[in-house]
Protein backbone atom coordinates (compact mmCIF):
# COMPACT_ATOMS: atom_id res chain seq x y z
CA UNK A 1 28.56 8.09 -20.97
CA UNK A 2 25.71 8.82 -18.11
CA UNK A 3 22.78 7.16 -18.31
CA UNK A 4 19.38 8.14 -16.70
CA UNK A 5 15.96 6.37 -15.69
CA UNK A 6 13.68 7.76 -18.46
CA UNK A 7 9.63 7.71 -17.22
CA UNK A 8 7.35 7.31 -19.79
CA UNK A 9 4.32 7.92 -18.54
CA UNK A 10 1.74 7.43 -21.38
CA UNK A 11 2.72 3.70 -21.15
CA UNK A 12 2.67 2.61 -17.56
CA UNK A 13 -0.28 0.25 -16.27
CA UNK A 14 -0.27 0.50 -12.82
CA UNK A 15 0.51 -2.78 -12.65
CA UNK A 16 3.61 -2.03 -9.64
CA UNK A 17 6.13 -4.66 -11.30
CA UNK A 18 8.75 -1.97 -10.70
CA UNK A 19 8.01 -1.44 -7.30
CA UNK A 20 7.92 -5.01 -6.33
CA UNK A 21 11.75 -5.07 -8.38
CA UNK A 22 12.68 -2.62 -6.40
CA UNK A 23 12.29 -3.94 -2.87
CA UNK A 24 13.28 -7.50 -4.14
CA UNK A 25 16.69 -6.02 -5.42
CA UNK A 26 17.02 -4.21 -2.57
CA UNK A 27 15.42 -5.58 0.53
CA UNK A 28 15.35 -9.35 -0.94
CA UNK A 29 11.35 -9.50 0.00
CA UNK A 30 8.41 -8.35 -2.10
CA UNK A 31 7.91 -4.94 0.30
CA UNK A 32 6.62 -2.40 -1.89
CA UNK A 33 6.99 0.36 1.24
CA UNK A 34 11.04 -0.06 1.20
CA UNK A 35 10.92 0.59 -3.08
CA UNK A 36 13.00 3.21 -4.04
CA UNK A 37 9.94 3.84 -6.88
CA UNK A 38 6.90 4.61 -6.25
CA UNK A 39 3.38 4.40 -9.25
CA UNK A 40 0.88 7.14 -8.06
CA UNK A 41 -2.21 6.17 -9.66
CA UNK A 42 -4.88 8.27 -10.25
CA UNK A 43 -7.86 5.81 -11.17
CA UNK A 44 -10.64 8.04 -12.82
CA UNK A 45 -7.97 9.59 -14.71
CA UNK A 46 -7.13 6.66 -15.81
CA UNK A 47 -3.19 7.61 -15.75
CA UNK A 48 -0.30 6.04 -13.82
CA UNK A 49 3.25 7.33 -13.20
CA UNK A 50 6.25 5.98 -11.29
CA UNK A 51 8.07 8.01 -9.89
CA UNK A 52 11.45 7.58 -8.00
CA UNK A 53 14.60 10.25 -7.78
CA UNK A 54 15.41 12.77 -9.99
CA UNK A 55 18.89 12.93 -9.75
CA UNK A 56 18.21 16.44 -9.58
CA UNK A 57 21.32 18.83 -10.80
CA UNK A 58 20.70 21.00 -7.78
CA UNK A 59 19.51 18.29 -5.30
CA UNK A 60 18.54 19.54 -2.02
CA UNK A 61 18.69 16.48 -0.46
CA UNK A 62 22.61 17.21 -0.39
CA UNK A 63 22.26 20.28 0.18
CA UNK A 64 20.31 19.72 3.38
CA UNK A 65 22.56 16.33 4.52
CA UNK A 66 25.06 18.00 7.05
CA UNK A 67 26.97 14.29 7.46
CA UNK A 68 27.27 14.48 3.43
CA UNK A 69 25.69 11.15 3.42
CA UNK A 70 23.82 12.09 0.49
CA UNK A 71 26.54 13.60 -2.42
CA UNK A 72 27.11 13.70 -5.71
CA UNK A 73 28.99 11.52 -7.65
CA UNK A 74 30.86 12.80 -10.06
CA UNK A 75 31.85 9.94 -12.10
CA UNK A 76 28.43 9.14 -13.14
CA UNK A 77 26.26 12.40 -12.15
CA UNK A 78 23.64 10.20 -9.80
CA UNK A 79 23.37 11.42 -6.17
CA UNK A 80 24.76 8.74 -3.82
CA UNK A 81 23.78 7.02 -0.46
CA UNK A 82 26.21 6.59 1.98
CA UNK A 83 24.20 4.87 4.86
CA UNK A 84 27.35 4.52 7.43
CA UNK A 85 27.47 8.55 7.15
CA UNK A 86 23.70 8.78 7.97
CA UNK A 87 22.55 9.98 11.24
CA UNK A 88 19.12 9.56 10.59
CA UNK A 89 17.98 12.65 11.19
CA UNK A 90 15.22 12.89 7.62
CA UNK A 91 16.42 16.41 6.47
CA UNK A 92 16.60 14.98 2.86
CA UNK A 93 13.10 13.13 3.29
CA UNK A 94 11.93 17.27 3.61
CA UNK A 95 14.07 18.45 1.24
CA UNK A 96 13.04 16.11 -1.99
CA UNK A 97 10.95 18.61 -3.99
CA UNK A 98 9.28 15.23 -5.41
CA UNK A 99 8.60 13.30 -2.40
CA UNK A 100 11.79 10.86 -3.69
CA UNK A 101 13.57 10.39 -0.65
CA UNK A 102 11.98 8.23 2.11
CA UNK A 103 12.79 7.18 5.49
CA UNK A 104 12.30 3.24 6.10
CA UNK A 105 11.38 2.74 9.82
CA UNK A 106 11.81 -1.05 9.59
CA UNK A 107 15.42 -0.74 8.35
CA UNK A 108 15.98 3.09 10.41
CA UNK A 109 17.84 3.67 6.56
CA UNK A 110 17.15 6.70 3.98
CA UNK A 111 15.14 5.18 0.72
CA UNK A 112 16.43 6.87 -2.62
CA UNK A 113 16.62 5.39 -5.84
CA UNK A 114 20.12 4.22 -6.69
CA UNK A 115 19.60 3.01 -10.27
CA UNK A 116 20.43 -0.32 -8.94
CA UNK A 117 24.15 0.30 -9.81
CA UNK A 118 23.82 0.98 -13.65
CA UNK A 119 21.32 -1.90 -13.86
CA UNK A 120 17.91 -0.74 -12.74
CA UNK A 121 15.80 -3.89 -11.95
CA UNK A 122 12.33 -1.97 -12.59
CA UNK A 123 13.22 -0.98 -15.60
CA UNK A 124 14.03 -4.32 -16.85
CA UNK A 125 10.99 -6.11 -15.19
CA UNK A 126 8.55 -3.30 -16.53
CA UNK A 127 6.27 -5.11 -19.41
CA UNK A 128 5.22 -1.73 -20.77
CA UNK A 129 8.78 -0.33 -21.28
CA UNK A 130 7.31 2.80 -19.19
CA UNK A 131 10.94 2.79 -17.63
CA UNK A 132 13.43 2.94 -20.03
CA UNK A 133 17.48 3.31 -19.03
CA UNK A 134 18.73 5.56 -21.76
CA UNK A 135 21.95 8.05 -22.25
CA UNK A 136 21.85 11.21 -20.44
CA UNK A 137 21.20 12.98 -23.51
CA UNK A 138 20.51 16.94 -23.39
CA UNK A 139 17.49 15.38 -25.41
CA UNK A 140 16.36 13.62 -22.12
CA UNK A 141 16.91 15.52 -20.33
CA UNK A 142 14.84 17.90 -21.91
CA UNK A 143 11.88 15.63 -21.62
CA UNK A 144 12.68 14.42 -17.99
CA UNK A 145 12.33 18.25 -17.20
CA UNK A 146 8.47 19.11 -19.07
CA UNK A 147 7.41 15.87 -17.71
CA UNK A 148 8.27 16.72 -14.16
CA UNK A 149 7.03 20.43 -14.42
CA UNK A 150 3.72 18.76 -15.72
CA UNK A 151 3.92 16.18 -12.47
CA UNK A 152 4.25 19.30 -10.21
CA UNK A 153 1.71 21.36 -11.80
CA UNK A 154 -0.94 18.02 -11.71
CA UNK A 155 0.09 17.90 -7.58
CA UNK A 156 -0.46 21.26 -7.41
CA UNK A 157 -4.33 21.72 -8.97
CA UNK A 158 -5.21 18.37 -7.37
């Protein structure tokens, strides 16, 4: 069964738990710039929202990566990192439709959310439950797809 990062957005805080996860997991140091999630805040709003990749179906990050360090795999549906295929040259960083895909100058390595292996460590550290790992439902996947039309169309008009 494929599972998925679910974002709930109505619950997050702001507090950056997931963030500081992320780079922990990852990096093994509290560096919230090398997360592979991201909480835009929007303070007189009120509202939070992290934000890390999509797993889009028709990701242009692979599209874009000539080396095919950035592919799909097909045992799981998630969009894999390949670092020794890299070449560094950020075409995927351009690509990512929701700003998902970084480049890490400290580590010269592409930053994109790899759900931690099946075990996502922000959203087991996040005390709202605004990150949920769930079942790839068509259900989901539903909701993953209004939430991020609504993200785009808040970028948009702000």
């Amino acid at each position: 069964m494929s599972m998925m990062l679910m974002i709930h957005p109505d619950k997050c805080t702001g507090c950056h738990n997931c963030e500081l996860a992320c780079s922990m997991e990852h990096e093994g140091d509290f560096r919230t710039k090398a997360s592979r999630i991201h909480v835009y805040t929007w303070e007189r709003e009120g509202f939070s929202v992290p934000m890390m990749c999509q797993q889009c179906k028709d990701a242009a990050c692979t599209t874009v990566c000539m080396p095919k360090a950035l592919q799909r795999n097909a045992s799981n549906g998630q969009v894999d990192y390949d670092a020794a295929k890299c070449i560094g040259c950020k075409m995927c960083v351009q690509a990512c439709p929701f700003g998902s895909v970084s480049w890490d100058f400290l580590t010269s390595a592409i930053l994109k959310c790899d759900t931690c292996n099946g075990d996502p460590a922000c959203a087991k550290i996040c005390p709202a439950q605004a990150l949920a790992w769930v079942a790839d439902s068509e259900s989901a996947q539903v909701r993953k797809r209004a939430f991020a039309t609504k993200l785009k169309s808040a970028f948009l008009e702000a």
